[in-house]
C-alpha atoms as a PDB file:
ATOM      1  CA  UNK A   1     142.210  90.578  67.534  1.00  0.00           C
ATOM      2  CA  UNK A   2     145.600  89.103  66.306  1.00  0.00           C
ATOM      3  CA  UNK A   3     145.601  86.944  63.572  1.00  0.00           C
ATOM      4  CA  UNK A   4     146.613  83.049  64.078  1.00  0.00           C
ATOM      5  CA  UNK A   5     148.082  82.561  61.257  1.00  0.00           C
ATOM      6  CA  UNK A   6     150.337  85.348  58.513  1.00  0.00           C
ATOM      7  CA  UNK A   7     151.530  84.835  54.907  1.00  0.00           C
ATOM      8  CA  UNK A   8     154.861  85.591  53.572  1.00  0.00           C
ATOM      9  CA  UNK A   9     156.654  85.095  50.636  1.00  0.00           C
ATOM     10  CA  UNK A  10     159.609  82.844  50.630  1.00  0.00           C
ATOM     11  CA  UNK A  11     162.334  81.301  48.231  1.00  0.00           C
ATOM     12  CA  UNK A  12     161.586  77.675  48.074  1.00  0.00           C
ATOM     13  CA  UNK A  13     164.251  75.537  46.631  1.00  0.00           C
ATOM     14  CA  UNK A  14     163.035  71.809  45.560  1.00  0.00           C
ATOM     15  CA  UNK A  15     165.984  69.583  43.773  1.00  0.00           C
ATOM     16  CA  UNK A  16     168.174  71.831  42.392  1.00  0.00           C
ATOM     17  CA  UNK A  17     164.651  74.335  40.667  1.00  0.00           C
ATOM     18  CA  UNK A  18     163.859  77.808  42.945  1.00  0.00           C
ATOM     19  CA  UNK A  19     160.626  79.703  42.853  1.00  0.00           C
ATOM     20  CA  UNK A  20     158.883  82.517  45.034  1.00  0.00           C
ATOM     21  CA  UNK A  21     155.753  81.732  46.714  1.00  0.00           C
ATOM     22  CA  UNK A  22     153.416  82.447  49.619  1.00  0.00           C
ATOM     23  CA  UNK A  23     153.991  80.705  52.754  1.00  0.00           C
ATOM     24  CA  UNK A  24     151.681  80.300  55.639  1.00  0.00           C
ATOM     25  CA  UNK A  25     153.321  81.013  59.430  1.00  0.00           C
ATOM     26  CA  UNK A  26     152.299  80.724  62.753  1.00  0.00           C
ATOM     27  CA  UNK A  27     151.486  84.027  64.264  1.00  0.00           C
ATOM     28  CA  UNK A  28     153.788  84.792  67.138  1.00  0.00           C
ATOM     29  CA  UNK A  29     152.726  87.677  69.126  1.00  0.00           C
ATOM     30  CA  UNK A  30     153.774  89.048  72.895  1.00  0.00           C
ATOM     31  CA  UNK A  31     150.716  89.444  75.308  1.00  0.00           C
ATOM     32  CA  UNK A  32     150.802  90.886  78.590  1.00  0.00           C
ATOM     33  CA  UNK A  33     149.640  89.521  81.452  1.00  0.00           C
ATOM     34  CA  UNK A  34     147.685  92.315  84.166  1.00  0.00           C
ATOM     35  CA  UNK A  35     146.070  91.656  87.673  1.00  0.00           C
ATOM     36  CA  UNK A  36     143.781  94.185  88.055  1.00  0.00           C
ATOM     37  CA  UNK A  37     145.511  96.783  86.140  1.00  0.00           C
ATOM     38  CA  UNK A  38     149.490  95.946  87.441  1.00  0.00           C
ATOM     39  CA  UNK A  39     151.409  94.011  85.367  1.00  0.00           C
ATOM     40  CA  UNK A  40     152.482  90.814  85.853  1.00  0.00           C
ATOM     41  CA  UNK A  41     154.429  88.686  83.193  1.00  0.00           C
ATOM     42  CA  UNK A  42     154.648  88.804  79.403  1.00  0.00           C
ATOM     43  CA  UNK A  43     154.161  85.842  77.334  1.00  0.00           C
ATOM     44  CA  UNK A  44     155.103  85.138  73.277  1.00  0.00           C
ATOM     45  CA  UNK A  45     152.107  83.451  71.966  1.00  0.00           C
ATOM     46  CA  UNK A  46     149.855  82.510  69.579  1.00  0.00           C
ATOM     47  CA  UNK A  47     146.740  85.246  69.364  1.00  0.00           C
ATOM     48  CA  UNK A  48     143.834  83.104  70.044  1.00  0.00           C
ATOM     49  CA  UNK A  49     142.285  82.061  73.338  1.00  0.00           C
ATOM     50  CA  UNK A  50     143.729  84.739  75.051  1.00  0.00           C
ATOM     51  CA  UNK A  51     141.350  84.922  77.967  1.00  0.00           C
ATOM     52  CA  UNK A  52     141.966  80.910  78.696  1.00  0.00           C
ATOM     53  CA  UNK A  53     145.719  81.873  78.223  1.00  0.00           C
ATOM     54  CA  UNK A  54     145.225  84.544  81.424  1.00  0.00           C
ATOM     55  CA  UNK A  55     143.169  82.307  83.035  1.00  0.00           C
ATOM     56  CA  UNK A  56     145.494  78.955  83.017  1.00  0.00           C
ATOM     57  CA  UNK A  57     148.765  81.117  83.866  1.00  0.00           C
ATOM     58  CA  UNK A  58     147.260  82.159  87.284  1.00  0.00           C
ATOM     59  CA  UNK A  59     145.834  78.626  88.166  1.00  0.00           C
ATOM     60  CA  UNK A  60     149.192  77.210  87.095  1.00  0.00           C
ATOM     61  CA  UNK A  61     150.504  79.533  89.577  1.00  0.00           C
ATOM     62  CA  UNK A  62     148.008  79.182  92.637  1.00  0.00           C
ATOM     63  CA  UNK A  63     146.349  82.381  92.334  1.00  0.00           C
ATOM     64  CA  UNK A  64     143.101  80.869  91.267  1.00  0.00           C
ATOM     65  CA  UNK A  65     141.265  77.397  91.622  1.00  0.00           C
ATOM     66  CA  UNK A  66     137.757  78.196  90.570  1.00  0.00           C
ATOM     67  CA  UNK A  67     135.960  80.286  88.205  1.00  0.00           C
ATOM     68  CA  UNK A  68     133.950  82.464  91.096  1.00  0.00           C
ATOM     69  CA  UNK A  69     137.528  83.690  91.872  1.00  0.00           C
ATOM     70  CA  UNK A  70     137.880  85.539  88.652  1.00  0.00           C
ATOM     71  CA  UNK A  71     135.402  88.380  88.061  1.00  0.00           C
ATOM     72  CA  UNK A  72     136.078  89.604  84.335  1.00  0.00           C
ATOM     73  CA  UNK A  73     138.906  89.265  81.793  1.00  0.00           C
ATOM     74  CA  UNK A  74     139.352  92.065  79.946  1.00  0.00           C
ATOM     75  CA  UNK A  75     141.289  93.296  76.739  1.00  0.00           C
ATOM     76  CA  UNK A  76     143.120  96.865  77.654  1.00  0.00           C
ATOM     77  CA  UNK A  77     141.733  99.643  75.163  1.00  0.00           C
ATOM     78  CA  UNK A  78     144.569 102.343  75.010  1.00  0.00           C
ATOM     79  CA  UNK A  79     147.241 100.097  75.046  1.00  0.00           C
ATOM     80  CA  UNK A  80     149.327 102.062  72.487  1.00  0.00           C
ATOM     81  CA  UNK A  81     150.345 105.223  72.523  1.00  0.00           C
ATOM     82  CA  UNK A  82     147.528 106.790  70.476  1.00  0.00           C
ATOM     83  CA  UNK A  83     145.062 105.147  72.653  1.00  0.00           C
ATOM     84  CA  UNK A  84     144.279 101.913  70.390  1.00  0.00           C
ATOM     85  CA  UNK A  85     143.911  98.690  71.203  1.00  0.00           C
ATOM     86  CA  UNK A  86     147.006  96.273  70.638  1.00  0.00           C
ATOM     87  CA  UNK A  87     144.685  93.312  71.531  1.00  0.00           C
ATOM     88  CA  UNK A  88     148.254  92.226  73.439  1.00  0.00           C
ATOM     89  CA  UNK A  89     147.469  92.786  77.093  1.00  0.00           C
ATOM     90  CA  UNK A  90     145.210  91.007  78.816  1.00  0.00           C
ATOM     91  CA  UNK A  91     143.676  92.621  82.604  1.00  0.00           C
ATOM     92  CA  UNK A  92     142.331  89.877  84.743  1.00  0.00           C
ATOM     93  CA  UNK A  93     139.921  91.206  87.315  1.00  0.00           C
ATOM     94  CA  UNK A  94     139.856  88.805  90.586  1.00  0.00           C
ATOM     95  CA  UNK A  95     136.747  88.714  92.498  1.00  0.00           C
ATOM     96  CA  UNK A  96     136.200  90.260  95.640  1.00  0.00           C
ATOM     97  CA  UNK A  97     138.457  88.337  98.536  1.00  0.00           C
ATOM     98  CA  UNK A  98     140.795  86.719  96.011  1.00  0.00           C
ATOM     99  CA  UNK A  99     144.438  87.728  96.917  1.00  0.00           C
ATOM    100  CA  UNK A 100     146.251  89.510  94.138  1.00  0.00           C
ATOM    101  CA  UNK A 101     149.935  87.950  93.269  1.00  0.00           C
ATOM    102  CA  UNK A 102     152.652  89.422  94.518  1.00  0.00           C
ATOM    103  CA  UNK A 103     154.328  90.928  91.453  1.00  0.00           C
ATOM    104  CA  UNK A 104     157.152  92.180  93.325  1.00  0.00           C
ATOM    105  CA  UNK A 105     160.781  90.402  92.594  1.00  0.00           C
ATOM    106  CA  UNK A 106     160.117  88.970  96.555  1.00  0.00           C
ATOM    107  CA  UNK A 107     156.419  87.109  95.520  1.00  0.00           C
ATOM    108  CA  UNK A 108     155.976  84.170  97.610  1.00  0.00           C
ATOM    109  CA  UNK A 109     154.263  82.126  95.097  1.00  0.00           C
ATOM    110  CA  UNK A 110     155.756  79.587  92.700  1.00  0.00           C
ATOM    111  CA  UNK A 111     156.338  81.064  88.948  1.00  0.00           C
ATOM    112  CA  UNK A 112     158.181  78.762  85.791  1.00  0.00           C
ATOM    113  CA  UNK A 113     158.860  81.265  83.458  1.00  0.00           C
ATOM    114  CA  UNK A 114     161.389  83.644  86.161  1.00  0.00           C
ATOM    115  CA  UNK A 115     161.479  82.728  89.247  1.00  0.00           C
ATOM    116  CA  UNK A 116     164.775  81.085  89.476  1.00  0.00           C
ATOM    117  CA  UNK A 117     163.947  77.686  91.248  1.00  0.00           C
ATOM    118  CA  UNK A 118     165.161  75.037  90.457  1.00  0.00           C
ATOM    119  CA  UNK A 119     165.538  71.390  92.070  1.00  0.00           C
ATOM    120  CA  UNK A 120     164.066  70.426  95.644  1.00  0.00           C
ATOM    121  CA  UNK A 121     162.922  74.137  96.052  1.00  0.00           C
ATOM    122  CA  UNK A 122     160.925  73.585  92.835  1.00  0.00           C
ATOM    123  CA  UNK A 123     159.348  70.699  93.819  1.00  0.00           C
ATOM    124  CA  UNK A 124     158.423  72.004  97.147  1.00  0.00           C
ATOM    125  CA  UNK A 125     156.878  75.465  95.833  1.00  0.00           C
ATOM    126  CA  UNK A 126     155.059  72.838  94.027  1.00  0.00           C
ATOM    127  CA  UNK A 127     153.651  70.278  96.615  1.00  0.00           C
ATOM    128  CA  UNK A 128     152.773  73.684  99.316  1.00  0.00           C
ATOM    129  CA  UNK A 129     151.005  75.467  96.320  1.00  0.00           C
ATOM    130  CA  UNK A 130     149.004  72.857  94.379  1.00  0.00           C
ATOM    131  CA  UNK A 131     145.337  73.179  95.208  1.00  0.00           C
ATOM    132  CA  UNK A 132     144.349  69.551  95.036  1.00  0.00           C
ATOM    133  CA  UNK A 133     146.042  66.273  95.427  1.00  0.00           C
ATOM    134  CA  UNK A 134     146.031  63.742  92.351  1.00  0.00           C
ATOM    135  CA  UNK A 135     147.928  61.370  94.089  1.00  0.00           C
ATOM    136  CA  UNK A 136     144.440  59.662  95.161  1.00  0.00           C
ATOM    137  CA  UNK A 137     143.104  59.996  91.460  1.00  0.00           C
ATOM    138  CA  UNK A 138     141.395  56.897  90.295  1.00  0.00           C
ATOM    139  CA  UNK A 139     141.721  57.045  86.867  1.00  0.00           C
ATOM    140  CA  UNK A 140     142.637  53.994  84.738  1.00  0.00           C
ATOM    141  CA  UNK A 141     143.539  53.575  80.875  1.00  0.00           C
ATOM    142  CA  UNK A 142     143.877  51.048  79.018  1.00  0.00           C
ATOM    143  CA  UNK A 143     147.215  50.752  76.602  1.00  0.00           C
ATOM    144  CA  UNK A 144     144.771  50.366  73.000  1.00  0.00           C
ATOM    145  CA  UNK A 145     143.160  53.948  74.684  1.00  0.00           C
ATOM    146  CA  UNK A 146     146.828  55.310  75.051  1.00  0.00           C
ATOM    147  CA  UNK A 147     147.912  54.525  71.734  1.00  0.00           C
ATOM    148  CA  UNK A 148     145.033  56.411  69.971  1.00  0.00           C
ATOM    149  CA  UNK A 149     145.653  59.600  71.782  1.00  0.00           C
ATOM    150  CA  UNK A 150     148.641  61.211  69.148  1.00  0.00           C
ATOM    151  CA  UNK A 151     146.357  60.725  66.097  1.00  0.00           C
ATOM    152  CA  UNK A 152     143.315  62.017  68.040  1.00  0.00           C
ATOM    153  CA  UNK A 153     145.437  65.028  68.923  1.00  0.00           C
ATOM    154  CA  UNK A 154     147.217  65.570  65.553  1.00  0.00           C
ATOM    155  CA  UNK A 155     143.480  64.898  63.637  1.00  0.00           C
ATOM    156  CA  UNK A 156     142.724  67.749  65.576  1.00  0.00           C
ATOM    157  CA  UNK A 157     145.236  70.278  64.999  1.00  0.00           C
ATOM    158  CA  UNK A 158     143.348  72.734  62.201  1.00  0.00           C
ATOM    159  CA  UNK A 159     146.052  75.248  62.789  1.00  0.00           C
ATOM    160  CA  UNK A 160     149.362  72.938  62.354  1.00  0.00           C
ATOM    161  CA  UNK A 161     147.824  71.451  58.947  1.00  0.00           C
ATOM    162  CA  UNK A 162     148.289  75.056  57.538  1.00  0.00           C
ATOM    163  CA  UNK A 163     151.805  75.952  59.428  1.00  0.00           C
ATOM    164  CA  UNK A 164     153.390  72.619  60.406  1.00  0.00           C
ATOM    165  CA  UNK A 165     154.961  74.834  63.090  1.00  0.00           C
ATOM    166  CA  UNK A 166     152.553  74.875  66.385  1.00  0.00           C
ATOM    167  CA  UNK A 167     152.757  72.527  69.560  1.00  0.00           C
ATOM    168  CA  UNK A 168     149.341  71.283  70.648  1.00  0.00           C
ATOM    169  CA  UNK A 169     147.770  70.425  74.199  1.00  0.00           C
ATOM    170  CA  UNK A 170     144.616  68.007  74.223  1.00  0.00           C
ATOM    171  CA  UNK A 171     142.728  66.943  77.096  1.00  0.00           C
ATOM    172  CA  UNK A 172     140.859  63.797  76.780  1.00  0.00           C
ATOM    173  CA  UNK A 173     138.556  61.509  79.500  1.00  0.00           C
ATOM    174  CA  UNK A 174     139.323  57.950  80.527  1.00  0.00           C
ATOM    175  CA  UNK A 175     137.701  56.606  77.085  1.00  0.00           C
ATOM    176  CA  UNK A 176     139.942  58.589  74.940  1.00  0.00           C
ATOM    177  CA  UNK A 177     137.182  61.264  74.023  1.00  0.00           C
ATOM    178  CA  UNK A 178     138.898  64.492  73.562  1.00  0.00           C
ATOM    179  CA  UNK A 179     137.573  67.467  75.717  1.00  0.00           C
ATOM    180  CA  UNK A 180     139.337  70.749  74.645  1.00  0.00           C
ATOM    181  CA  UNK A 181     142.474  71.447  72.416  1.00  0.00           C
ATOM    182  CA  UNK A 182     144.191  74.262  72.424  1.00  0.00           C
ATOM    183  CA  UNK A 183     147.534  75.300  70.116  1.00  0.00           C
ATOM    184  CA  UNK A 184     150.031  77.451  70.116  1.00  0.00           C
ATOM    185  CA  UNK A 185     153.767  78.288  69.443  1.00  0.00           C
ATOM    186  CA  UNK A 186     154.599  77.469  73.542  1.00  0.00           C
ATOM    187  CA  UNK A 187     153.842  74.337  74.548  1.00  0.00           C
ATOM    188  CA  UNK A 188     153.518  76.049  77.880  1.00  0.00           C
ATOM    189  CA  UNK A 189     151.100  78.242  76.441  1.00  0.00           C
ATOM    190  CA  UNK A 190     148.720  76.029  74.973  1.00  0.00           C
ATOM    191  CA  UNK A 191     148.411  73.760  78.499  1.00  0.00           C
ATOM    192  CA  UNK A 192     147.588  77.122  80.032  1.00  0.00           C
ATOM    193  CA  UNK A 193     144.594  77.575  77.680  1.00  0.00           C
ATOM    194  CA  UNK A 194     143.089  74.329  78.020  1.00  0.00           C
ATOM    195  CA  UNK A 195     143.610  74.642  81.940  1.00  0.00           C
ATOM    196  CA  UNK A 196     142.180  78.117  81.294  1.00  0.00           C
ATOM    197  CA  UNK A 197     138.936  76.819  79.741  1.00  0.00           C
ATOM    198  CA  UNK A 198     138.766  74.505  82.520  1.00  0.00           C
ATOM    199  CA  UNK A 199     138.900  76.634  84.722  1.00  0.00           C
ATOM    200  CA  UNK A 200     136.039  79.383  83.131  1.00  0.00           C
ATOM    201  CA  UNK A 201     133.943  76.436  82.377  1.00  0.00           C
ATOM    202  CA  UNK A 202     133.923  75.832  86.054  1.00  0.00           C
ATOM    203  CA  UNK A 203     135.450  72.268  85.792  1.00  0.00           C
ATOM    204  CA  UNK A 204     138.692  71.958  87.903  1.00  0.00           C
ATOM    205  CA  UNK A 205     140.156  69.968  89.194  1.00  0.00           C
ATOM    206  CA  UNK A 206     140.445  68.159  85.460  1.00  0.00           C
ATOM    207  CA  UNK A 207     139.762  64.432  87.687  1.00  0.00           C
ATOM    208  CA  UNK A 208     140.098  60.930  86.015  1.00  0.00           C
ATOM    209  CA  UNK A 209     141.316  63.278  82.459  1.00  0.00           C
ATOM    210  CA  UNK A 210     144.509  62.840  80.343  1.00  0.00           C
ATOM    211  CA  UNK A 211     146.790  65.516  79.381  1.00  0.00           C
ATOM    212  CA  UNK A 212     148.203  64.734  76.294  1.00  0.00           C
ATOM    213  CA  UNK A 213     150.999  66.929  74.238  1.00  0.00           C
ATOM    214  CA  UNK A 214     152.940  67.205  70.674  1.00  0.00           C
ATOM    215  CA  UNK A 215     156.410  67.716  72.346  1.00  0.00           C
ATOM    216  CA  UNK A 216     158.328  66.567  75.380  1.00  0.00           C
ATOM    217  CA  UNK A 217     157.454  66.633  78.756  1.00  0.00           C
ATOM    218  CA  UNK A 218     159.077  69.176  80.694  1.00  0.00           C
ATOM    219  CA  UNK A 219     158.785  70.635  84.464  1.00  0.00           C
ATOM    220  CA  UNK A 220     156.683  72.850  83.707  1.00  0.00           C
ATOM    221  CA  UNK A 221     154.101  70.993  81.692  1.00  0.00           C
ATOM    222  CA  UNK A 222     153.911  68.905  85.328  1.00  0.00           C
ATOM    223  CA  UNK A 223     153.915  71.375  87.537  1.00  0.00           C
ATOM    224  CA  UNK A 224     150.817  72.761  85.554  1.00  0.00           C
ATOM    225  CA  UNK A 225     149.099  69.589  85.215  1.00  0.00           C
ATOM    226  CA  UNK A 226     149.309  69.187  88.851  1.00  0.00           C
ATOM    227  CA  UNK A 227     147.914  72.493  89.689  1.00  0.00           C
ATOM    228  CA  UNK A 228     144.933  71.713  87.688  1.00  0.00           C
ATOM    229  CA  UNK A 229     144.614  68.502  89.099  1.00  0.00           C
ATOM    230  CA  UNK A 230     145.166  66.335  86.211  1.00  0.00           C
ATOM    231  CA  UNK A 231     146.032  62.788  87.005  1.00  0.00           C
ATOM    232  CA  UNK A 232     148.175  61.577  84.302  1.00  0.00           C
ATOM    233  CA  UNK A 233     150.159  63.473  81.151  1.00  0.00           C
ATOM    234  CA  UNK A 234     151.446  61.889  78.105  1.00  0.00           C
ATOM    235  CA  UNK A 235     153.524  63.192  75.569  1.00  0.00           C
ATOM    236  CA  UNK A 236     154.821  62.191  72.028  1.00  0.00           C
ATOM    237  CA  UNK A 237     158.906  63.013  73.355  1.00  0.00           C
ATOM    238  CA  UNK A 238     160.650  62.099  76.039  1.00  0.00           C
ATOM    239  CA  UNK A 239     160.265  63.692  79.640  1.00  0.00           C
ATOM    240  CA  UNK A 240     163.154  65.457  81.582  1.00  0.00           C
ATOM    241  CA  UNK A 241     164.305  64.175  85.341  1.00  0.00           C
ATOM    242  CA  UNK A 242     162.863  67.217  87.115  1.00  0.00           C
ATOM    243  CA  UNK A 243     159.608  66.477  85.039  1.00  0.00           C
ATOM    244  CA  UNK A 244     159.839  62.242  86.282  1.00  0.00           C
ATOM    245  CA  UNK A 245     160.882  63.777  89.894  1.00  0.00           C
ATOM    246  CA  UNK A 246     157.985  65.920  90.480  1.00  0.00           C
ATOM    247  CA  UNK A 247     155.765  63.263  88.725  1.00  0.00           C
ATOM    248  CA  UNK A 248     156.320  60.557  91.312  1.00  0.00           C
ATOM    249  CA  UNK A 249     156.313  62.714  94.025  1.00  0.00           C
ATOM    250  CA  UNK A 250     153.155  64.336  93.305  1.00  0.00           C
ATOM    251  CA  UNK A 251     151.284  61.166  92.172  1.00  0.00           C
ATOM    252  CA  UNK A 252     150.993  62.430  88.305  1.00  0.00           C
ATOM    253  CA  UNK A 253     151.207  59.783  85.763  1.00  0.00           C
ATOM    254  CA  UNK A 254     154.345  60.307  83.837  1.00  0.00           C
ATOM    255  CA  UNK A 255     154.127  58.594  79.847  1.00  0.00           C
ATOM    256  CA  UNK A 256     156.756  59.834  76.997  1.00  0.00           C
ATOM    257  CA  UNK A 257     157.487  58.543  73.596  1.00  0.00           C
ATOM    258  CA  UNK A 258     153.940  57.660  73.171  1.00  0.00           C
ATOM    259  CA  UNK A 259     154.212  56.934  69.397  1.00  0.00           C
ATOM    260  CA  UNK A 260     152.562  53.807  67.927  1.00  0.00           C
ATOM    261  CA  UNK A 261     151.683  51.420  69.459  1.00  0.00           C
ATOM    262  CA  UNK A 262     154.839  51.871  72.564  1.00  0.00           C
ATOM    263  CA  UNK A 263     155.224  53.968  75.110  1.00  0.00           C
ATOM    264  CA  UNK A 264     157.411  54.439  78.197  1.00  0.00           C
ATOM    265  CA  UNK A 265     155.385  55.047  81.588  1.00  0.00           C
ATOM    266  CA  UNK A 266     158.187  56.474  84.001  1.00  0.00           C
ATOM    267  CA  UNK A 267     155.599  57.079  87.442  1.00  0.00           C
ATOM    268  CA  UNK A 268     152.347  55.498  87.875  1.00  0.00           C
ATOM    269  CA  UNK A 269     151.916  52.768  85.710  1.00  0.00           C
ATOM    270  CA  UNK A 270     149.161  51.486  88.251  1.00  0.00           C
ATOM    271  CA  UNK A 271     146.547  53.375  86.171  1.00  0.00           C
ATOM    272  CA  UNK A 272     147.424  52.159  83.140  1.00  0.00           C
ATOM    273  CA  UNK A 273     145.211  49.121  82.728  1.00  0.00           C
ATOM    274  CA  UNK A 274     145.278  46.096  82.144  1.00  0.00           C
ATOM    275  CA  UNK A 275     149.156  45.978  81.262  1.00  0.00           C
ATOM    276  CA  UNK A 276     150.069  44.190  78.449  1.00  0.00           C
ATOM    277  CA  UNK A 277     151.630  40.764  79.025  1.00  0.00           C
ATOM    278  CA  UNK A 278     154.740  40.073  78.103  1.00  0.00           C
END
């Protein structure tokens, strides 16, 4: 198994006076990505979680929705050339009936990492591919819940105390409880291995939940909370307009700069609850 965490030695500098010392990093480590033994994408991650990390990539791209649809993950023995095992690729087996992606440059279903769309095509791959609807989601928050989530999060975060240098993905319920955390060097990454526990824990779609991140709110970070049915994602940075756009057309709540005790809520401020008065 990779390690989560490696130690090198540095030059620190600290007004004006130098010394060596050890330094703790964030692992960064590729891992491939197979569908019953073909290849399909290679992500750089943190090891750790791997199997949730499979898992979450192929709900976040409509291959799966359930956790009957996936009959084994798998590490790959003989993965290097001396037949040893790399602990870097990952062979997800689907169950019987499940349709395998397309991994040709042609597959017809929605990717983030390659795929090239961008814009209205982006948002429609989205809307035809997405599983479940959160549009009708009744979740409601109230602002004092909202504000608590970065701490939560960051109280959370074993890995960053020793690094300082890994994004984190939280999921908490309606009361602010957190559910699962996950971390890693993608932000991208560590959504896809809370959906992925989700998802093995047999509890999509993630209903009346909060998604709550360390960095901004991209696309992406959307796109996948919508395919796992997650009503409403917050994060500490601000959000780009594809991110708002597919937001408000998919229903999603849509908070950024959640820092403090403000926020801005850019789509759906109906489920946050009550609103302050001004």
């Amino acid at each position: 198994m990779g390690r989560v965490t490696v130690r090198r030695r540095v030059l620190r500098v600290r007004e004006g006076v130098s010394s060596h010392r050890p330094d703790t990093l964030a692992a960064e480590e590729p891992m491939e990505i197979r569908v019953g033994g073909r290849p399909l994408t290679v992500t750089m991650r943190t090891p750790g979680d791997d199997f949730d990390l499979a898992a979450g990539f192929l709900v976040s791209e409509g291959v799966v929705h359930a956790a009957d649809e996936v009959a084994g993950i798998r590490y790959c023995a003989g993965a290097t050339a001396d037949g040893g095992n790399t602990y870097n690729v990952v062979d997800v087996v689907l169950a019987p009936g499940v349709a395998a992606p397309d991994a040709s440059l042609e597959r017809n279903f929605y990717t983030t990492s390659s795929c090239g769309l961008c814009g209205k095509a982006s948002l429609d791959a989205v809307r035809t591919t997405a599983a479940w609807s959160v549009a009708e989601d009744p979740l409601r928050i109230g602002p004092e819940v909202m504000t608590a989530l970065p701490d939560r999060l960051r109280a959370a975060q074993r890995v960053f105390d020793t690094t300082g240098g890994l994004h984190a993905a939280g999921l908490f319920s309606a009361d602010g409880e957190l559910l699962c955390l996950r971390e890693d060097v993608g932000r991208h990454n560590a959504v896809d291995k809370v959906v992925g526990h989700a998802l093995r824990s047999g509890l999509l779609p993630l209903r009346e939940s909060v998604l709550m991140v360390s960095g901004r709110a991209s696309f992406e970070l959307v796109q996948k909370a919508v395919m796992a049915g997650i009503p409403m994602l917050a994060a500490v940075s601000a959000p780009s307009s594809l991110a708002v756009d597919l937001a408000e057309e998919s229903g999603l709540t849509l908070v950024g700069f959640l820092r403090g005790a403000s926020m801005n809520v850019y789509t759906g401020s109906e489920r946050l609850q009550p609103l302050p008065v001004a």
